[in-house]
Protein backbone atom coordinates (compact mmCIF):
# COMPACT_ATOMS: atom_id res chain seq x y z
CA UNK A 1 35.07 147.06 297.30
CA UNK A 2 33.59 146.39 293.85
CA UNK A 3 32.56 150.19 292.02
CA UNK A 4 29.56 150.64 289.49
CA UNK A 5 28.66 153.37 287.73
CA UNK A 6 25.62 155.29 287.08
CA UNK A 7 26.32 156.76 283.61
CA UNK A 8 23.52 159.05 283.71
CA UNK A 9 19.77 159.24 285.13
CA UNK A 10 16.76 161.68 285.49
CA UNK A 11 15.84 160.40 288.93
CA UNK A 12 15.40 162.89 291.53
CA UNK A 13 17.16 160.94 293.99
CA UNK A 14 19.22 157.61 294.14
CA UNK A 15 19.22 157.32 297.57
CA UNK A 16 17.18 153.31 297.38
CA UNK A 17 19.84 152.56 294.97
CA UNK A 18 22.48 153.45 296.78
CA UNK A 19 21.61 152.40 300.08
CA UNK A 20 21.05 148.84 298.08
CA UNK A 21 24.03 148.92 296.72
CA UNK A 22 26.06 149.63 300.31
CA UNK A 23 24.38 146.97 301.64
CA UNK A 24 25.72 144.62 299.26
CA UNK A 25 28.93 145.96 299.60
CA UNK A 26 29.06 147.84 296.68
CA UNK A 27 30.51 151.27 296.01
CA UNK A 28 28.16 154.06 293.60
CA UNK A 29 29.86 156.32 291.48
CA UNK A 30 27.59 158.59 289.24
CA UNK A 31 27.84 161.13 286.68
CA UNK A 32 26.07 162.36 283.90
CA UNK A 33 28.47 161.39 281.00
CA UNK A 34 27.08 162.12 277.37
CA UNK A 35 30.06 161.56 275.36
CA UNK A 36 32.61 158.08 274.75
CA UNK A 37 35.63 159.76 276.93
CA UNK A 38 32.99 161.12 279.33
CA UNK A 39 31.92 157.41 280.05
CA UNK A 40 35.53 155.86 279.91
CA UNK A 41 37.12 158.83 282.42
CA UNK A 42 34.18 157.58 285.05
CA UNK A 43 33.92 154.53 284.75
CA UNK A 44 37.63 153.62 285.38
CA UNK A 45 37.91 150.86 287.70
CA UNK A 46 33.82 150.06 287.53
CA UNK A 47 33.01 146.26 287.57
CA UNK A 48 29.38 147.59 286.39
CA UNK A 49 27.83 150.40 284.68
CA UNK A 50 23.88 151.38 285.02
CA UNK A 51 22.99 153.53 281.67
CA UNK A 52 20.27 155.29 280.83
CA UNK A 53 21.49 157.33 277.69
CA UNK A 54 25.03 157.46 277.94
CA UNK A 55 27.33 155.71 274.45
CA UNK A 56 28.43 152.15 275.55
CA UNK A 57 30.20 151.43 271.99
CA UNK A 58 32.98 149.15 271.04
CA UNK A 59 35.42 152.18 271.91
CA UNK A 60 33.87 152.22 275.52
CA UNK A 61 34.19 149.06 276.38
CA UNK A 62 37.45 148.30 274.86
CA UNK A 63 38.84 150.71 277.00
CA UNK A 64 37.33 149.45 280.24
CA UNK A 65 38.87 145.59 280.51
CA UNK A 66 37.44 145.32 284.22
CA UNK A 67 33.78 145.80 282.76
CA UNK A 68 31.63 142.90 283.41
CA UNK A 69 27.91 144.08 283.45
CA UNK A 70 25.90 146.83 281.71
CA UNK A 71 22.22 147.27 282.60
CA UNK A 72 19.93 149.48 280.79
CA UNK A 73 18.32 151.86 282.43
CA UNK A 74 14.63 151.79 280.21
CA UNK A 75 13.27 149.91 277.92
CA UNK A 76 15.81 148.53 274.94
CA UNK A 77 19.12 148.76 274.34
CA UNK A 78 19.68 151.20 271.59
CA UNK A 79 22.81 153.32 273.09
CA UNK A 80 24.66 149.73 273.54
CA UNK A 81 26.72 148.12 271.26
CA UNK A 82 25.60 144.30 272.08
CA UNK A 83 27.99 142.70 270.16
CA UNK A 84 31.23 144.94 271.62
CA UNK A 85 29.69 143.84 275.00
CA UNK A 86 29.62 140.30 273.51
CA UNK A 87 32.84 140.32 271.98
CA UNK A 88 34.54 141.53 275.29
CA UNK A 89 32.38 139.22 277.46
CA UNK A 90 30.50 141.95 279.48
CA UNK A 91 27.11 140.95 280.46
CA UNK A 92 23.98 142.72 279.40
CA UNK A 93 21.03 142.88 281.94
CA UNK A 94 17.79 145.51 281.42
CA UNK A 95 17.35 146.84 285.17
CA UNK A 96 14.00 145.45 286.58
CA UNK A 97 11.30 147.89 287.18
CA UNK A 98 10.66 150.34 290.20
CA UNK A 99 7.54 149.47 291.95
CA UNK A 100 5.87 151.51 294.65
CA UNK A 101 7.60 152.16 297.86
């Protein structure tokens, strides 16, 4: 089953996201990384990573090769290195916005 990774969030509750996400077959891991090593320890055989602050530098994703897709969590993407993400061929997606329940 294909793993993403929330790197960090200030949502009360991901329960929508991850009852999305099992639906489409997809396991959730989340943390609250802050650091390089705390996003490369959890995100360790992620296909995807959903960041809202959390580093996603050229160290980062060098050291995840199964990385395909980082979307930002917010507007922007000033705690991603684009052109690492480039380089390595992970795809860069902002997440669309919540609307009302």
């Amino acid at each position: 089953m294909p793993r993403i990774l929330f790197t960090d969030h200030e949502f009360p509750d991901l329960r929508i996201e991850r009852d999305l996400f099992a639906a489409a077959g997809v396991d959730v891991a989340v943390t609250q990384a802050k650091t390089d090593d705390e996003v490369i320890e959890a995100a360790q055989g992620c296909y995807g990573m959903l960041v809202q602050y959390a580093p996603v530098s050229e160290r980062v994703v060098a050291a995840l090769p199964g990385l395909a897709i980082v979307s930002r969590i917010g507007a922007g993407f000033d705690t991603v290195d684009t052109d690492a993400c480039a380089r390595h061929g992970v795809a860069l997606r902002p997440r669309a916005p919540v609307t009302e329940r």
